[in-house]
C-alpha atoms as a PDB file:
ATOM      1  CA  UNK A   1       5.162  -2.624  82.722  1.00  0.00           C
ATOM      2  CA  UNK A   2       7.685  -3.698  79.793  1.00  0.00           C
ATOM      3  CA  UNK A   3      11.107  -3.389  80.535  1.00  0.00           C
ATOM      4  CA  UNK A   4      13.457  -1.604  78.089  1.00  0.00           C
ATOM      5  CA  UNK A   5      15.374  -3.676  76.090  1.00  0.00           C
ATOM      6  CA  UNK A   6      18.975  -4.272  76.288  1.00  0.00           C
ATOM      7  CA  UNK A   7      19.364  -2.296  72.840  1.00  0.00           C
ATOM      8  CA  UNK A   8      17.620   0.301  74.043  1.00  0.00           C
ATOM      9  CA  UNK A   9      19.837   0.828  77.342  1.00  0.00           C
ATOM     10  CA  UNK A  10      23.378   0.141  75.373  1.00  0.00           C
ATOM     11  CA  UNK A  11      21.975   3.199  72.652  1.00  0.00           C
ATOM     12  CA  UNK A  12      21.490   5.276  75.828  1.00  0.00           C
ATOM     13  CA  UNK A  13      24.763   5.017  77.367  1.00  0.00           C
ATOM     14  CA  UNK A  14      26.577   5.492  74.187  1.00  0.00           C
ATOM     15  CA  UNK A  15      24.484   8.590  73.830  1.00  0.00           C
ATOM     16  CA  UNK A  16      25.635  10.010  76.951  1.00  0.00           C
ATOM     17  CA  UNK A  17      29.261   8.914  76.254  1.00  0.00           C
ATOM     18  CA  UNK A  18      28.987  11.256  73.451  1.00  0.00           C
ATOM     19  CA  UNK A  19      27.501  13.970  75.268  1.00  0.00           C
ATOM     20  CA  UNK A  20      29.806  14.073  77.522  1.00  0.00           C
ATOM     21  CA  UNK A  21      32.970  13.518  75.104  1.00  0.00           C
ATOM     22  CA  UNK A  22      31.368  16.711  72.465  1.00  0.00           C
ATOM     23  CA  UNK A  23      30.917  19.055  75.826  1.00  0.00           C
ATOM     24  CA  UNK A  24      34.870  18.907  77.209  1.00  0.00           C
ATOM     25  CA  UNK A  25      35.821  19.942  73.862  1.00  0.00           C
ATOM     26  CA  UNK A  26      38.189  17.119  72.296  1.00  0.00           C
ATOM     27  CA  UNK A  27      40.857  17.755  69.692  1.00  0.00           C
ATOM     28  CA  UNK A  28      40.172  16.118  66.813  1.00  0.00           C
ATOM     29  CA  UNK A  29      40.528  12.447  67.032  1.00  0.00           C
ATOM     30  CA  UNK A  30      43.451  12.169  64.082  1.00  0.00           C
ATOM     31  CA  UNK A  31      45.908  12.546  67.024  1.00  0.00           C
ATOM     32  CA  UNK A  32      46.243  13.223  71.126  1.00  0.00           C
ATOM     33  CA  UNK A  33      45.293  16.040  72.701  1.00  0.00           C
ATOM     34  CA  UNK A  34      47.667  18.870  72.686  1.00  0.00           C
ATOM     35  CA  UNK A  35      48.437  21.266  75.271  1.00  0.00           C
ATOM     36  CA  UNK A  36      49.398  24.350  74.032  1.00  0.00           C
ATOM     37  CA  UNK A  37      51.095  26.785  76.211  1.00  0.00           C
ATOM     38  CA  UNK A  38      51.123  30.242  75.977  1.00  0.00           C
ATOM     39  CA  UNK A  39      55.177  31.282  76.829  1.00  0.00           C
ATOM     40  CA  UNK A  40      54.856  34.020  79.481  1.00  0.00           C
ATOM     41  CA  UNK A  41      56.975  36.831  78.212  1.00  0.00           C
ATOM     42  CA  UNK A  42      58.885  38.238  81.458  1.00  0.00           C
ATOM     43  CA  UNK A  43      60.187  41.985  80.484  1.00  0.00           C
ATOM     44  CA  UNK A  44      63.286  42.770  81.988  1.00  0.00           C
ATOM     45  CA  UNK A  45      62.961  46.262  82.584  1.00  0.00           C
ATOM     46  CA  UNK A  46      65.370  48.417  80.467  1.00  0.00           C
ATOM     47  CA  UNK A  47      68.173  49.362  82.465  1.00  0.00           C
ATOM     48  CA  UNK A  48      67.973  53.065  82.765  1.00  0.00           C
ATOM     49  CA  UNK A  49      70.965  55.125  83.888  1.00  0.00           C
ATOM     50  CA  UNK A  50      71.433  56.288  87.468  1.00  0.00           C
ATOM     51  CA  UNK A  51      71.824  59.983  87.610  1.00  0.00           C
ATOM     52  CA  UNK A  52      73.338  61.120  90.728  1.00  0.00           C
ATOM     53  CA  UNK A  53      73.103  64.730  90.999  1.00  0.00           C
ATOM     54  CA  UNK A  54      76.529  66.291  92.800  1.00  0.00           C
ATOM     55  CA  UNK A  55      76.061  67.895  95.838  1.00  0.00           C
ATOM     56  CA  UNK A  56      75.498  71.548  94.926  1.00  0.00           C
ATOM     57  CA  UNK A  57      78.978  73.471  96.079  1.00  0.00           C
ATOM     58  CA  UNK A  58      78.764  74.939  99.725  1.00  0.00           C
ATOM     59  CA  UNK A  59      80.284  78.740  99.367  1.00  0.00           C
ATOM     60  CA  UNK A  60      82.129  79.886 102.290  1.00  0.00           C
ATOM     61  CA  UNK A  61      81.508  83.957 102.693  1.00  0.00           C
ATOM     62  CA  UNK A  62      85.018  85.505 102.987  1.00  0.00           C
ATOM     63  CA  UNK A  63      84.732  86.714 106.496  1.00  0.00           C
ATOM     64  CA  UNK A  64      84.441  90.476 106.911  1.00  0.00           C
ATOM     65  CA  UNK A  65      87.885  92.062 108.134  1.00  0.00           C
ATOM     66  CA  UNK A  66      88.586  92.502 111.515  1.00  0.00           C
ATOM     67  CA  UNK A  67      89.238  96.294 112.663  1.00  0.00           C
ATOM     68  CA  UNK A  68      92.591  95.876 112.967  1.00  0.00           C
ATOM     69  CA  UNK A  69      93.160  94.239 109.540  1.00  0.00           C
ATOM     70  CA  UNK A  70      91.074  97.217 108.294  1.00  0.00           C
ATOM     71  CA  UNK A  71      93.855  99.252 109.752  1.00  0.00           C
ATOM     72  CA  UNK A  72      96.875  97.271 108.326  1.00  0.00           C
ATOM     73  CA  UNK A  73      95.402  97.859 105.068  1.00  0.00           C
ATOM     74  CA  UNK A  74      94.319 101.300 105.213  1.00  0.00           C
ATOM     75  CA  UNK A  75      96.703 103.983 103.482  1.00  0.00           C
ATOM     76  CA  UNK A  76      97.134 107.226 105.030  1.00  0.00           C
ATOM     77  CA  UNK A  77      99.416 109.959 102.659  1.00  0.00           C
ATOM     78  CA  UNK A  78     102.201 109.327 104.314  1.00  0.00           C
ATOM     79  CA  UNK A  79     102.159 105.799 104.059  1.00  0.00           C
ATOM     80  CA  UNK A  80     101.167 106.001  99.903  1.00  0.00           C
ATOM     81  CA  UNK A  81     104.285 108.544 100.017  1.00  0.00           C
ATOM     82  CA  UNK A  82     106.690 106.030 101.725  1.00  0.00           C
ATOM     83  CA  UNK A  83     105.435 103.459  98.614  1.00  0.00           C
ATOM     84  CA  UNK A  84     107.146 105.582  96.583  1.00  0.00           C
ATOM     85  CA  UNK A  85     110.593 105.704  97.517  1.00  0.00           C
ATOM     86  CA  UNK A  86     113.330 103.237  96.091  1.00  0.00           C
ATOM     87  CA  UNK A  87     114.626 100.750  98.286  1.00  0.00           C
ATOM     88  CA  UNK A  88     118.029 100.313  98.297  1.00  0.00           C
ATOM     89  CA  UNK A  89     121.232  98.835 100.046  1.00  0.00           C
ATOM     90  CA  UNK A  90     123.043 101.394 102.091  1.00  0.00           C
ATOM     91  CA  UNK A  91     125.757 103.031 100.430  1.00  0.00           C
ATOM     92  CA  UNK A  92     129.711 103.324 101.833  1.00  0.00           C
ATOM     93  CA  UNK A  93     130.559 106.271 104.029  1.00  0.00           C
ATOM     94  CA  UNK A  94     133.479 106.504 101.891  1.00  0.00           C
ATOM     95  CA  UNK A  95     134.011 110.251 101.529  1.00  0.00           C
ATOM     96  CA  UNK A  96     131.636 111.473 104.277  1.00  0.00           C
ATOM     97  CA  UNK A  97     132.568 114.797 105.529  1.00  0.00           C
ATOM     98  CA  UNK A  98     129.684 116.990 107.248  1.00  0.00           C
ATOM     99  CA  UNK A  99     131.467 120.157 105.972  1.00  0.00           C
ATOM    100  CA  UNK A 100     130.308 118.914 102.379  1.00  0.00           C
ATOM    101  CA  UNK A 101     127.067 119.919 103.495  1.00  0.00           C
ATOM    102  CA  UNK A 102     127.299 122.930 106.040  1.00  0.00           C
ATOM    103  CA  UNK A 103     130.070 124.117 107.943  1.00  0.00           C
ATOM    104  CA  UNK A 104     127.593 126.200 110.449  1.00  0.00           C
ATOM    105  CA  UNK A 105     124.078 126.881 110.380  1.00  0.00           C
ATOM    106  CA  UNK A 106     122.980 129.237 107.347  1.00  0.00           C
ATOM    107  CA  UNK A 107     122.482 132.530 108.520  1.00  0.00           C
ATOM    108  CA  UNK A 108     119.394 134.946 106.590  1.00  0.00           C
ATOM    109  CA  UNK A 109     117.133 137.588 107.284  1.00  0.00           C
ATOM    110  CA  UNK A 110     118.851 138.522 109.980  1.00  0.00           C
ATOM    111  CA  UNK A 111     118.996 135.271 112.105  1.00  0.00           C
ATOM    112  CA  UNK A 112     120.557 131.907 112.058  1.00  0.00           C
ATOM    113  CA  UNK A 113     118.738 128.849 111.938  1.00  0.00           C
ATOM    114  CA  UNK A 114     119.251 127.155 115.108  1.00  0.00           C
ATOM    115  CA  UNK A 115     117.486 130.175 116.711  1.00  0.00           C
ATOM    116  CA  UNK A 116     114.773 130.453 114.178  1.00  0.00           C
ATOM    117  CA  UNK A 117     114.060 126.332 114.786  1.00  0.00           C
ATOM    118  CA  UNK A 118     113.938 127.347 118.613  1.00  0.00           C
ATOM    119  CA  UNK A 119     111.630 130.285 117.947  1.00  0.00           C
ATOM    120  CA  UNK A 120     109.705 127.703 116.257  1.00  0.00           C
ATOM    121  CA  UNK A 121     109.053 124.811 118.668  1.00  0.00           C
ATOM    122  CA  UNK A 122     109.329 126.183 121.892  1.00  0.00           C
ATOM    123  CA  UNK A 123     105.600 126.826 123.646  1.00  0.00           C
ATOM    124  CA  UNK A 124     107.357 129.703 125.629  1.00  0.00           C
ATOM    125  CA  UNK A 125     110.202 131.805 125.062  1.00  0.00           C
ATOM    126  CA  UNK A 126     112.263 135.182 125.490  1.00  0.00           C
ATOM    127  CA  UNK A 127     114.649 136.893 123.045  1.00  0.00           C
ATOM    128  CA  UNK A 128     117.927 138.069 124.641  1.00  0.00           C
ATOM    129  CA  UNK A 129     118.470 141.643 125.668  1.00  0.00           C
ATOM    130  CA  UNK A 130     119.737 142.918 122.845  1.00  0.00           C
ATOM    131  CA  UNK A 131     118.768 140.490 120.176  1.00  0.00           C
ATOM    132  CA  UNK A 132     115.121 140.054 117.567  1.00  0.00           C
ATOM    133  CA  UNK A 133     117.371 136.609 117.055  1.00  0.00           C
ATOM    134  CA  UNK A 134     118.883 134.927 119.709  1.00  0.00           C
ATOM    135  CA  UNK A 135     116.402 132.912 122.014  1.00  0.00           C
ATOM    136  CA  UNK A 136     117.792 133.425 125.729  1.00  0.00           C
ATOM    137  CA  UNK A 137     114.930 131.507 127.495  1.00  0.00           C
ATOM    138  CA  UNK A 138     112.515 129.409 126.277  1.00  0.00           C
ATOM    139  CA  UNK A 139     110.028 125.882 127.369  1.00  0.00           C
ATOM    140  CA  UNK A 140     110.313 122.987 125.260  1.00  0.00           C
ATOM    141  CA  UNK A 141     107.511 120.054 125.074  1.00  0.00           C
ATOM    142  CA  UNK A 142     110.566 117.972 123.673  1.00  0.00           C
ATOM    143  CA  UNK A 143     108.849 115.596 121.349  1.00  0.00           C
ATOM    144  CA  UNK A 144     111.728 112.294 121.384  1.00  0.00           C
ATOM    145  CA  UNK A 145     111.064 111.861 124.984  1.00  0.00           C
ATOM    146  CA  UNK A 146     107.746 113.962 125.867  1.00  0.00           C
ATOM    147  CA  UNK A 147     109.145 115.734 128.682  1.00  0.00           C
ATOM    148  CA  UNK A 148     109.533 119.431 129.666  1.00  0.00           C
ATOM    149  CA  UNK A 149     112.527 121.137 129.518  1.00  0.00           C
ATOM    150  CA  UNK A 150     113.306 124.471 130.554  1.00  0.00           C
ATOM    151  CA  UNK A 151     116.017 125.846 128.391  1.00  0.00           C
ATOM    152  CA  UNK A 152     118.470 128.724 129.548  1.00  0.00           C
ATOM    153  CA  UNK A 153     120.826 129.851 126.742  1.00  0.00           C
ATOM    154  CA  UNK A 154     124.813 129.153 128.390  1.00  0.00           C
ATOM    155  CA  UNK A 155     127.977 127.563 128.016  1.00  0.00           C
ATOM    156  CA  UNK A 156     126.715 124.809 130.347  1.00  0.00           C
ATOM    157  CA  UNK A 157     123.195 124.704 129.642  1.00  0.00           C
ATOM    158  CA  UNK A 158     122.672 125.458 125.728  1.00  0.00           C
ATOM    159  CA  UNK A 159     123.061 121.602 125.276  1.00  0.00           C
ATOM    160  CA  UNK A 160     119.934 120.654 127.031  1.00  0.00           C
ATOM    161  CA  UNK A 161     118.457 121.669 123.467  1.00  0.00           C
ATOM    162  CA  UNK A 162     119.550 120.936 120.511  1.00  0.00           C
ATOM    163  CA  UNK A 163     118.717 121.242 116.589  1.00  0.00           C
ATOM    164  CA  UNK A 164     118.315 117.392 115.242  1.00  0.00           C
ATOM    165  CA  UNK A 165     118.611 116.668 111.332  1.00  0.00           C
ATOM    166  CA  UNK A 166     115.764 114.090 111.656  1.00  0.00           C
ATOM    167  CA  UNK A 167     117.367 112.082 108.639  1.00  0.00           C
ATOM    168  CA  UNK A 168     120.834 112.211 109.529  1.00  0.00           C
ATOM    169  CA  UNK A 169     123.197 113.943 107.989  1.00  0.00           C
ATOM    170  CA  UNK A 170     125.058 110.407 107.653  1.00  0.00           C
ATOM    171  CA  UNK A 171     122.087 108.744 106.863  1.00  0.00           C
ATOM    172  CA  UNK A 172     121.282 110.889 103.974  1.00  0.00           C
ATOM    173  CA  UNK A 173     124.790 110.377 102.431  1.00  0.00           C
ATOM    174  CA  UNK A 174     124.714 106.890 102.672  1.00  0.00           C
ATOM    175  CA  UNK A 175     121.331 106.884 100.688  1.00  0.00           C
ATOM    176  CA  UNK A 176     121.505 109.217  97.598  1.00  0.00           C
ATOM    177  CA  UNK A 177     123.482 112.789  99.176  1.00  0.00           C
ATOM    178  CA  UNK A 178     126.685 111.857  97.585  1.00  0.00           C
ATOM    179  CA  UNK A 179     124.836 112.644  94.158  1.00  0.00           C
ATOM    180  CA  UNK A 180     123.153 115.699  95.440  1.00  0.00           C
ATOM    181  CA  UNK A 181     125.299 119.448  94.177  1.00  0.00           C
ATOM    182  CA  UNK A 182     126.748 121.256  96.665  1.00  0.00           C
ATOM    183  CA  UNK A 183     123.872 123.701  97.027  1.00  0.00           C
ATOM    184  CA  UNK A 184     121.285 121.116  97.308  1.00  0.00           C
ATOM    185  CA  UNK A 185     123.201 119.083  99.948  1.00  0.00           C
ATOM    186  CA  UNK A 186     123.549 122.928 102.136  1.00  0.00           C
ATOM    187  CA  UNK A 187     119.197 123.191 101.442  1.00  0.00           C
ATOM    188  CA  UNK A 188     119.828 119.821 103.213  1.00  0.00           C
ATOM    189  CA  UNK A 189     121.861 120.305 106.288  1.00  0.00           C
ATOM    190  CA  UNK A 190     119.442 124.133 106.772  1.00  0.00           C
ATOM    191  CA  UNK A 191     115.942 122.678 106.153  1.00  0.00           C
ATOM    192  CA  UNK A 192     113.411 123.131 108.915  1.00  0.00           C
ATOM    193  CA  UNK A 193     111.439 119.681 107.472  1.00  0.00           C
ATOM    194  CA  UNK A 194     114.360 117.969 108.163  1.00  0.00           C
ATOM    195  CA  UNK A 195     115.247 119.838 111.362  1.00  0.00           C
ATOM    196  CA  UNK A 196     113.661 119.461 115.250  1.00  0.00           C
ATOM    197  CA  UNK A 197     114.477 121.286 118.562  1.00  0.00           C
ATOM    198  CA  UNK A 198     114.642 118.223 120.801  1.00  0.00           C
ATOM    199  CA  UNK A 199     116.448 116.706 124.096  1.00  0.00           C
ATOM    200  CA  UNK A 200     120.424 116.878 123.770  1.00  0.00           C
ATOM    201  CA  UNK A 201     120.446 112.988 124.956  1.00  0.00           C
ATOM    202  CA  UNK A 202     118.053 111.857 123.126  1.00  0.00           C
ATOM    203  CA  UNK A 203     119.920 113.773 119.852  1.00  0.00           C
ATOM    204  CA  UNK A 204     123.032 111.981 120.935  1.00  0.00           C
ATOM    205  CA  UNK A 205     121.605 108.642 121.899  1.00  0.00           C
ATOM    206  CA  UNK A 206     120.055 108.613 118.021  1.00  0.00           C
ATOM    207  CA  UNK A 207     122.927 109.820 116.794  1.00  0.00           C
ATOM    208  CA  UNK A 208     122.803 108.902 112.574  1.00  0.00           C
ATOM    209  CA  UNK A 209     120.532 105.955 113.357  1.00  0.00           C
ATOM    210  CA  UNK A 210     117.599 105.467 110.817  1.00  0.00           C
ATOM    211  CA  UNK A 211     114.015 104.454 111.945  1.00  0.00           C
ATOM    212  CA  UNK A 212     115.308 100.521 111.346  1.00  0.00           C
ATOM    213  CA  UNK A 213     117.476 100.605 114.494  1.00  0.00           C
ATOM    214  CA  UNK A 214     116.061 104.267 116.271  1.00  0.00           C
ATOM    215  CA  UNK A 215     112.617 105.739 117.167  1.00  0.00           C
ATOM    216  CA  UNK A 216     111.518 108.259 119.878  1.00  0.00           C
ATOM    217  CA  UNK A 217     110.987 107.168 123.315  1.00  0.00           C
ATOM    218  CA  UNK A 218     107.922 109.195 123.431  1.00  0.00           C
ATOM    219  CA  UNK A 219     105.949 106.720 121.465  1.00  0.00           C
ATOM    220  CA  UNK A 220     103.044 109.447 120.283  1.00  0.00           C
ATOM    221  CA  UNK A 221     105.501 110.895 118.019  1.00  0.00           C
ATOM    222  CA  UNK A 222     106.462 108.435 116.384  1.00  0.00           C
ATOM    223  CA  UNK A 223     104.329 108.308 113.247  1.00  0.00           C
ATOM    224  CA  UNK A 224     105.000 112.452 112.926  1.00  0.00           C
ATOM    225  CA  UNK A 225     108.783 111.534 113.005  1.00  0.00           C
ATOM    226  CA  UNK A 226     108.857 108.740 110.606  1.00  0.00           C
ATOM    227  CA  UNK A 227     106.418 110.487 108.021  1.00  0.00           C
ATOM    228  CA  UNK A 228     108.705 113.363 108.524  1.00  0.00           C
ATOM    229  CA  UNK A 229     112.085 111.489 107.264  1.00  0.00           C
ATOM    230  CA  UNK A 230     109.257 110.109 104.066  1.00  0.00           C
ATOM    231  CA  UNK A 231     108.439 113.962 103.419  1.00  0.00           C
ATOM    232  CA  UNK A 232     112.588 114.709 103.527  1.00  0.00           C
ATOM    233  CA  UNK A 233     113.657 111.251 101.655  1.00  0.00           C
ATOM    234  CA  UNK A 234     111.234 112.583  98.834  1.00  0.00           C
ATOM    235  CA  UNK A 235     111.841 116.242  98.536  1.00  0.00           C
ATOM    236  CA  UNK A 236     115.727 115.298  98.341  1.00  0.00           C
ATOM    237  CA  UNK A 237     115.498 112.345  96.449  1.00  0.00           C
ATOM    238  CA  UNK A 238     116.920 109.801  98.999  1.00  0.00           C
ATOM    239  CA  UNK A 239     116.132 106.638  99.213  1.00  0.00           C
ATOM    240  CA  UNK A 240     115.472 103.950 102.005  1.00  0.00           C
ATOM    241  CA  UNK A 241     116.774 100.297 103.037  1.00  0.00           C
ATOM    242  CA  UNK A 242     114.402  97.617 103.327  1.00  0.00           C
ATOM    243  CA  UNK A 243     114.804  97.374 106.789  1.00  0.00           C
ATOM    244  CA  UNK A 244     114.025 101.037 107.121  1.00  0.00           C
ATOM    245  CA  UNK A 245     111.140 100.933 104.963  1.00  0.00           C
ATOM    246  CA  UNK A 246     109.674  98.058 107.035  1.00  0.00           C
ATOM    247  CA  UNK A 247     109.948  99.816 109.920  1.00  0.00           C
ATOM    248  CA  UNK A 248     108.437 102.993 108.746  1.00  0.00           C
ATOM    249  CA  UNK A 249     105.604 100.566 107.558  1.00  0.00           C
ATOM    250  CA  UNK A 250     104.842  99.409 111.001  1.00  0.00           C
ATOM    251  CA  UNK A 251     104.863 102.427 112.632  1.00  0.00           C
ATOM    252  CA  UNK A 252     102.532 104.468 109.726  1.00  0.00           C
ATOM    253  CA  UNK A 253     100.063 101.430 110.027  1.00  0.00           C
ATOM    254  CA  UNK A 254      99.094 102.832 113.797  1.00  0.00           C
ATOM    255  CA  UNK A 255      98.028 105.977 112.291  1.00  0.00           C
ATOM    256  CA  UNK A 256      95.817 106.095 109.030  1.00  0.00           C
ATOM    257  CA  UNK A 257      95.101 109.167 108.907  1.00  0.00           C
ATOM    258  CA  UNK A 258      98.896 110.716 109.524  1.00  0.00           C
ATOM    259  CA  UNK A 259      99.397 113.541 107.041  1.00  0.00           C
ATOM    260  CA  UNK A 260     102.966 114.228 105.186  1.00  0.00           C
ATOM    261  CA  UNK A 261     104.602 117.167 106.763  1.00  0.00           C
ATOM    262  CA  UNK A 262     104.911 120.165 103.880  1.00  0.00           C
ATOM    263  CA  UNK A 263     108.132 121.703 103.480  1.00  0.00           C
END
């Protein structure tokens, strides 16, 4: 068998040399191989804003008043009445005489008005002998102290009862009288709105004290009495201290439904 020539085996490898070279793909021989990178392209994200959203406002529900602060702020007549009267400061006494207003109780129809007042508040009473005027006997439910007192008219005994100007005659011309006439200050002094039958001691222990610095013993009459001195401040155009109207403030704020007295 006839060996291949040595031409023949250097045309072979050659061949494959080539072969090989043509299937990796060279770059064209002017010049060495290049490697060309793609750059990788990192994206910084865009910077968005950061919204944060405020907590939404927690609302506190006023809480619903209590029954007594209902009270407090409740208005009853008299209490809208006292709101209208001008607080003042407290006049002098200079001038004062109780004879500018009455020298003795007015006297009409037949009867004076001490007796009339009695006829008025007592539960139980009897006229004397020979009177349709005079009250002789009568029961009191006195309403300063809440007791009972069984009255017997006498030198010794009338006192036990008396007639009180419930804004004091003092009072009242400290706090606007001085400018009333001489008729309207005697309307004053005779006045059953301004006039109770009540316990002689506890007449003189309030003596011309206003309801700043007195008020009944008998503390269920107290919002009657102080809407009472209101109804007379108004109807003779008297005014009150600050002091005074405070205290009628408290006193009308236990009772929301208390009424003015009518004349």
């Amino acid at each position: 068998m006839r060996s291949p020539s040595s031409a023949n085996v250097l045309v072979g490898a050659v061949g494959t040399v080539f072969i090989l070279w043509s299937f990796f793909g060279c770059s064209d021989s002017s010049g060495p191989e290049q490697s060309i990178e793609t750059p990788t392209t990192t994206q910084t994200p865009s910077a968005e804003p950061t919204v944060t959203e405020s907590p939404a406002p927690t609302l506190t529900p006023s809480p619903s008043p209590t029954e007594s602060e209902s009270q407090t702020t409740a208005s009853s007549p008299a209490l809208a009445a006292l709101e209208t009267l001008p607080i003042k400061g407290r006049a002098p006494k200079t001038g004062y005489d109780r004879d500018l207003f009455a020298s003795d109780w007015d006297y009409s129809f037949g009867c004076d008005t001490r007796n009339k007042i009695l006829r008025r508040d007592f539960v139980d009473f009897q006229f004397q002998a020979d009177s349709s005027c005079v009250i002789a006997t009568g029961v009191l439910q006195d309403p300063y102290t809440g007791q009972t007192i069984n009255f017997v008219r006498g030198v010794g005994t009338s006192n036990e009862v008396q007639i009180d100007h419930v804004v004091a005659v003092s009072d009242a011309w400290q706090k606007g009288a001085q400018q009333l006439s001489s008729d309207q200050r005697y309307a004053f002094y005779n006045d059953p709105l301004n006039l109770l039958a009540v316990s002689g001691s506890a007449n003189a222990q309030k003596s011309d004290s206003d309801a700043a610095s007195w008020l009944p013993a008998n503390t269920g009459f107290r919002c009657e009495f102080v809407a009472r001195q209101v109804a007379v401040k108004i109807s003779y155009n008297l005014w009150v201290t600050q002091a005074e109207y405070d205290a009628i403030s408290r006193v009308l704020q236990a009772c929301p439904d208390q009424p003015l007295p009518a004349g």
